[in-house]
N, C-alpha and C. Protein backbone atom coordinates (compact mmCIF):
# COMPACT_ATOMS: atom_id res chain seq x y z
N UNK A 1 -1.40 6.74 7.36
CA UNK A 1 -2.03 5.55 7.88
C UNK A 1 -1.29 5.18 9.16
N UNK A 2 -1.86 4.57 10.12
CA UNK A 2 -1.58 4.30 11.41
C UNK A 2 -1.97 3.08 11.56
N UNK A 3 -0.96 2.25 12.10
CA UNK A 3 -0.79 0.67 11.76
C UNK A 3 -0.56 0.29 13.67
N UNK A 4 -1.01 -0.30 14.53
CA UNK A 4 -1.03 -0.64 15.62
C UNK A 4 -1.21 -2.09 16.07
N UNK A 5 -0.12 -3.11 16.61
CA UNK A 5 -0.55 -4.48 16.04
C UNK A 5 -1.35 -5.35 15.41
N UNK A 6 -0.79 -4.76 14.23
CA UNK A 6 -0.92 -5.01 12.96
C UNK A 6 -2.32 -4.54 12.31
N UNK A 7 -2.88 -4.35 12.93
CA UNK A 7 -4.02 -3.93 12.12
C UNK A 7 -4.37 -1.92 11.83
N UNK A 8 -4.78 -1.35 11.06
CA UNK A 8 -5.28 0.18 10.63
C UNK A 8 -6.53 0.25 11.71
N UNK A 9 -5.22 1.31 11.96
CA UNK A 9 -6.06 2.16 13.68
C UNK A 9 -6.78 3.66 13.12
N UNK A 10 -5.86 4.07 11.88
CA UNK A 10 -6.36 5.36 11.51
C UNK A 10 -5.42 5.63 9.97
N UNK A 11 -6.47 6.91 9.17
CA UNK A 11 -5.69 6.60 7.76
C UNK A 11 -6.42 8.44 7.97
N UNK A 12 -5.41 9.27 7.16
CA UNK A 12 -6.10 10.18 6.80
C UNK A 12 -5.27 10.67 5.21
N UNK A 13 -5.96 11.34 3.99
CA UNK A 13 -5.66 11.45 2.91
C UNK A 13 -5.03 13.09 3.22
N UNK A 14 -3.84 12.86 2.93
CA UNK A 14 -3.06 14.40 2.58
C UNK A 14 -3.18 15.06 1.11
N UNK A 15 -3.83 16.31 0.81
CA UNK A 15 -3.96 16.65 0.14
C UNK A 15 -3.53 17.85 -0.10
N UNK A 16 -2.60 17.91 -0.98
CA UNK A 16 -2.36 19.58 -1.21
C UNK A 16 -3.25 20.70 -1.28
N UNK A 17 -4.64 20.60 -1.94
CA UNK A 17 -4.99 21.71 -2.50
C UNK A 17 -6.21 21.78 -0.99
N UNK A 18 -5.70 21.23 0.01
CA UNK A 18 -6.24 21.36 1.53
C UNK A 18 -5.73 22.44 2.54
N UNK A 19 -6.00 22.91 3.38
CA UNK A 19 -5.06 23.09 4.00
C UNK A 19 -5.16 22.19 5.33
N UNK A 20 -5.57 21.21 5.65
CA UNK A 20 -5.90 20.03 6.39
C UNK A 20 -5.99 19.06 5.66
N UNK A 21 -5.10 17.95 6.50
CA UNK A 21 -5.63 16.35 6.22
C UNK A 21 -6.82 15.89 6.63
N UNK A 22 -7.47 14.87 5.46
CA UNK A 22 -9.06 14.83 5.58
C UNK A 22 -8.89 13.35 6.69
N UNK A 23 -9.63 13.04 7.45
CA UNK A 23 -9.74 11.64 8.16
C UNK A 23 -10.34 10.48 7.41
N UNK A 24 -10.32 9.14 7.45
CA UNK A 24 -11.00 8.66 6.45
C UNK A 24 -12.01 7.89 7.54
N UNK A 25 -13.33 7.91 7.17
CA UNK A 25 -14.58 7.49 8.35
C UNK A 25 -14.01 6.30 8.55
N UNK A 26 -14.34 5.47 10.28
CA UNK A 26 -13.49 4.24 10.53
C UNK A 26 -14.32 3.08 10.15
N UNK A 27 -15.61 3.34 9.23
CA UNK A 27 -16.21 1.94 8.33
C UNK A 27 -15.33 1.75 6.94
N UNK A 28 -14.39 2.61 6.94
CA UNK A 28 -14.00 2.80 5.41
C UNK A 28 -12.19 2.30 6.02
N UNK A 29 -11.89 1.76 6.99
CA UNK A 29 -10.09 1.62 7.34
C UNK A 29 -10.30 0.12 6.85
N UNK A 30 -10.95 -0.91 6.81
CA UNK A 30 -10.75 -2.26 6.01
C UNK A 30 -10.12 -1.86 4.53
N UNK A 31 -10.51 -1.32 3.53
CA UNK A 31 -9.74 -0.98 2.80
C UNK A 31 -8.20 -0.55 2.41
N UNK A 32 -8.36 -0.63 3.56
CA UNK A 32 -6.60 0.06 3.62
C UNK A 32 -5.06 -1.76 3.77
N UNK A 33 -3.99 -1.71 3.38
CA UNK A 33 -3.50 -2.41 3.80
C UNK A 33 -2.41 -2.15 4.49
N UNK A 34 -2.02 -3.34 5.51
CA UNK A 34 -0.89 -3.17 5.92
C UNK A 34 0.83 -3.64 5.44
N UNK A 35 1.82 -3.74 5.55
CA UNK A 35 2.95 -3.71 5.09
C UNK A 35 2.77 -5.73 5.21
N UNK A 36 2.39 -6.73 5.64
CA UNK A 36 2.37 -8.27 5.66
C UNK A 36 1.31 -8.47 4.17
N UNK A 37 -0.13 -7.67 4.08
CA UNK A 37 -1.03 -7.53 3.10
C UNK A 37 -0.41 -7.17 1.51
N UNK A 38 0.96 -6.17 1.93
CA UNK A 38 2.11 -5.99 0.61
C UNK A 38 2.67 -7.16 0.16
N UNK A 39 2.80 -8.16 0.74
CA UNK A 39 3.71 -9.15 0.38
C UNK A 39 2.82 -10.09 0.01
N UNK A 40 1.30 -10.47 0.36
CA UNK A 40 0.56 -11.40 0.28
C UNK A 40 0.23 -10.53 -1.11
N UNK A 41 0.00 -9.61 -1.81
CA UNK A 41 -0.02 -8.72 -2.78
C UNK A 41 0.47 -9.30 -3.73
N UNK A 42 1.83 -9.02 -3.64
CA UNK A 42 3.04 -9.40 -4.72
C UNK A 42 2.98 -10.69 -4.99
N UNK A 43 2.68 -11.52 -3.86
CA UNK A 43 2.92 -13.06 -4.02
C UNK A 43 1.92 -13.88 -5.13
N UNK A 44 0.05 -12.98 -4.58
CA UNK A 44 -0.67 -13.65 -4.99
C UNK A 44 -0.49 -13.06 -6.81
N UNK A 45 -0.19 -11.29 -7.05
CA UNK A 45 0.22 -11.38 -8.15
C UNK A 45 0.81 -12.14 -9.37
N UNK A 46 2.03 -12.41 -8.61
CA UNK A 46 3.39 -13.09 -9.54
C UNK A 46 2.35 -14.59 -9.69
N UNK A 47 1.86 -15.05 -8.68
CA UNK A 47 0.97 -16.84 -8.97
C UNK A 47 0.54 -16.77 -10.26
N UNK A 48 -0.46 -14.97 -10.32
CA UNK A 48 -1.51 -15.23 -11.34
C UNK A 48 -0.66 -14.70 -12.89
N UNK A 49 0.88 -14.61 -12.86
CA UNK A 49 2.12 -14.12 -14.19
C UNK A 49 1.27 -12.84 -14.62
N UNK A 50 1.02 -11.61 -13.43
CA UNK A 50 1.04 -10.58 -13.80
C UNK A 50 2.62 -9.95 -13.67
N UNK A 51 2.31 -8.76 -14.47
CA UNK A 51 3.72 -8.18 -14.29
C UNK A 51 3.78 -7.24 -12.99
N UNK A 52 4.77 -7.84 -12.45
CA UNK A 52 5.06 -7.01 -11.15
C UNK A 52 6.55 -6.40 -10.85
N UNK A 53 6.48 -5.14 -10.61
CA UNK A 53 7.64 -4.74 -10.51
C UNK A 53 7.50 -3.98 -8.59
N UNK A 54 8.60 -4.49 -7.74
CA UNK A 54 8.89 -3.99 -6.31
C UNK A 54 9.92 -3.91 -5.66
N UNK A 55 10.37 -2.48 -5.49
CA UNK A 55 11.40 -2.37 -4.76
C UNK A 55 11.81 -2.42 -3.23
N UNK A 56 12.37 -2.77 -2.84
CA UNK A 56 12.34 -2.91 -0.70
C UNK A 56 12.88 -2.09 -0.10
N UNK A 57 12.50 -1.53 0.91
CA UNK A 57 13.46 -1.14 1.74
C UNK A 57 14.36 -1.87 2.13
N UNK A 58 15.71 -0.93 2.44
CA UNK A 58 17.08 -1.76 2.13
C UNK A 58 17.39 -2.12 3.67
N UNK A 59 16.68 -0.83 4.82
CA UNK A 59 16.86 -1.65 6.32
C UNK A 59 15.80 -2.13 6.77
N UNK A 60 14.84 -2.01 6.45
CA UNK A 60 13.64 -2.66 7.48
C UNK A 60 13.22 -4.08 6.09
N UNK A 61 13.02 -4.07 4.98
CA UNK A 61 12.76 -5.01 4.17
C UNK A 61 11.62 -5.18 3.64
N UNK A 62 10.71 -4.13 4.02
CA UNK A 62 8.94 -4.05 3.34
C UNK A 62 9.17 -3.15 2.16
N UNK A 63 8.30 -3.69 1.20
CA UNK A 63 8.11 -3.33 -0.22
C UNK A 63 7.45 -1.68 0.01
N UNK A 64 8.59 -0.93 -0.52
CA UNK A 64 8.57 0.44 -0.56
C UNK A 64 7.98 1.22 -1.42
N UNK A 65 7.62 0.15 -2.75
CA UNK A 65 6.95 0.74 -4.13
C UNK A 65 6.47 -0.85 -4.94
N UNK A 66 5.14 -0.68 -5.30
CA UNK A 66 4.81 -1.87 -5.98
C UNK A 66 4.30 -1.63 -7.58
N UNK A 67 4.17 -1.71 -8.35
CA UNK A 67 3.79 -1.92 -9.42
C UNK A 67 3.26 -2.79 -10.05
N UNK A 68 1.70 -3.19 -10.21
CA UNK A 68 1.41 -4.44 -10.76
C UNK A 68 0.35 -4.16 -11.57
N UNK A 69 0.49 -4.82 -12.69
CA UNK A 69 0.08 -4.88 -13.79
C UNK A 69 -0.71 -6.47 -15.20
N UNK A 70 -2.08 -6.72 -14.46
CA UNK A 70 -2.86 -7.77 -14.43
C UNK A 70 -3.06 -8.42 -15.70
N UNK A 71 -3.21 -7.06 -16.63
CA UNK A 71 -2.96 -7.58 -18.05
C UNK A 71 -2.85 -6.17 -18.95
N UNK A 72 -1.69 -6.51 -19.55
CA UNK A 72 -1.23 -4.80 -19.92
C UNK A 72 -1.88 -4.60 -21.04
N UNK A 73 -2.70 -5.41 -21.84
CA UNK A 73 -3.68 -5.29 -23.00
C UNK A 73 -5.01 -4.16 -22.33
N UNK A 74 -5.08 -4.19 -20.79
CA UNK A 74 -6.14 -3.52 -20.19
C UNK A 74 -5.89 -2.21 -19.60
N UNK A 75 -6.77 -1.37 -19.92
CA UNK A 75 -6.30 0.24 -19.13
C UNK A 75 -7.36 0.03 -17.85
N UNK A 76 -6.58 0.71 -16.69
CA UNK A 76 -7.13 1.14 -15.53
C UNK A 76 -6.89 -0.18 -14.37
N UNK A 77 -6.54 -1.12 -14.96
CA UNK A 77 -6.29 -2.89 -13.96
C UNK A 77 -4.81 -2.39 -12.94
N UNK A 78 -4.50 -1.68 -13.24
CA UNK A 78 -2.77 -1.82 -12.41
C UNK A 78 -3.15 -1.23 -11.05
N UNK A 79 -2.21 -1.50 -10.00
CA UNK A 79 -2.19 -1.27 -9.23
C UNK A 79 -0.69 -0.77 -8.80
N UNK A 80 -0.79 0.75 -8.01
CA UNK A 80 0.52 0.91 -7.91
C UNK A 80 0.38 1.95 -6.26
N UNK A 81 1.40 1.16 -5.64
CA UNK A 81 1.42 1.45 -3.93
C UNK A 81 2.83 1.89 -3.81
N UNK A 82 2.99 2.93 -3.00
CA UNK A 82 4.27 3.44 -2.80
C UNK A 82 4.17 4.14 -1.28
N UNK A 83 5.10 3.60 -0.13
CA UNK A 83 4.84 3.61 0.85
C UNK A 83 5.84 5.20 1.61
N UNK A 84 5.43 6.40 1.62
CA UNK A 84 5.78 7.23 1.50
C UNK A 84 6.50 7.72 2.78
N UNK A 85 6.46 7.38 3.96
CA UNK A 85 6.84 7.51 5.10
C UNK A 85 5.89 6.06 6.06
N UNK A 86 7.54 5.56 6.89
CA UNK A 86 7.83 4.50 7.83
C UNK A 86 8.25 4.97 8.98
N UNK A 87 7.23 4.44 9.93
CA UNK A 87 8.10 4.99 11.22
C UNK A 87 7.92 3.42 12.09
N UNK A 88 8.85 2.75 12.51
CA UNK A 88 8.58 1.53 13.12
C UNK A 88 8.50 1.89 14.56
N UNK A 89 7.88 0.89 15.25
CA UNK A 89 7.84 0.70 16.56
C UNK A 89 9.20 0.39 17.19
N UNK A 90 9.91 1.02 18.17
CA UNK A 90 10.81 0.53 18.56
C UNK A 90 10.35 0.02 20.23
């Protein structure tokens, strides 16, 4: 994903059993979030006492892995984001 003040400029899905990354069509990049959308995430989570578990990056400070879990009586509700490569703007 390709993040350009602040908003998804471009996202493409890496897939192993590819030998190319697929592009994702640009009516379909609203779906995607950015690293401010992680935190509005977690926040609005924890309001609603789901279980949330997130770890940070230790130099830049954006949630590196999220885990949330809406109601654990339910299969398929969780949501789980793990931010696999960061490259900031310098």
């Amino acid at each position: 994903m390709t993040v350009r003040h602040g908003g998804v400029t471009a996202v493409r899905y890496a897939r192993e059993d590819y030998i190319e990354d697929i592009p994702v069509p640009a009516e379909r990049l609203q779906w995607f979030r950015v690293v401010d959308d992680f935190f509005s995430l977690i926040e609005t989570a924890s309001a609603r006492e789901a279980l949330v578990r997130a770890s940070f990056d230790q130099e830049y400070g954006y949630p590196a892995a999220i885990f949330i879990d809406y109601d654990p009586d339910l299969v398929g509700d969780e949501v789980d984001i793990r931010v696999t490569a960061f490259y900031p703007v310098r």
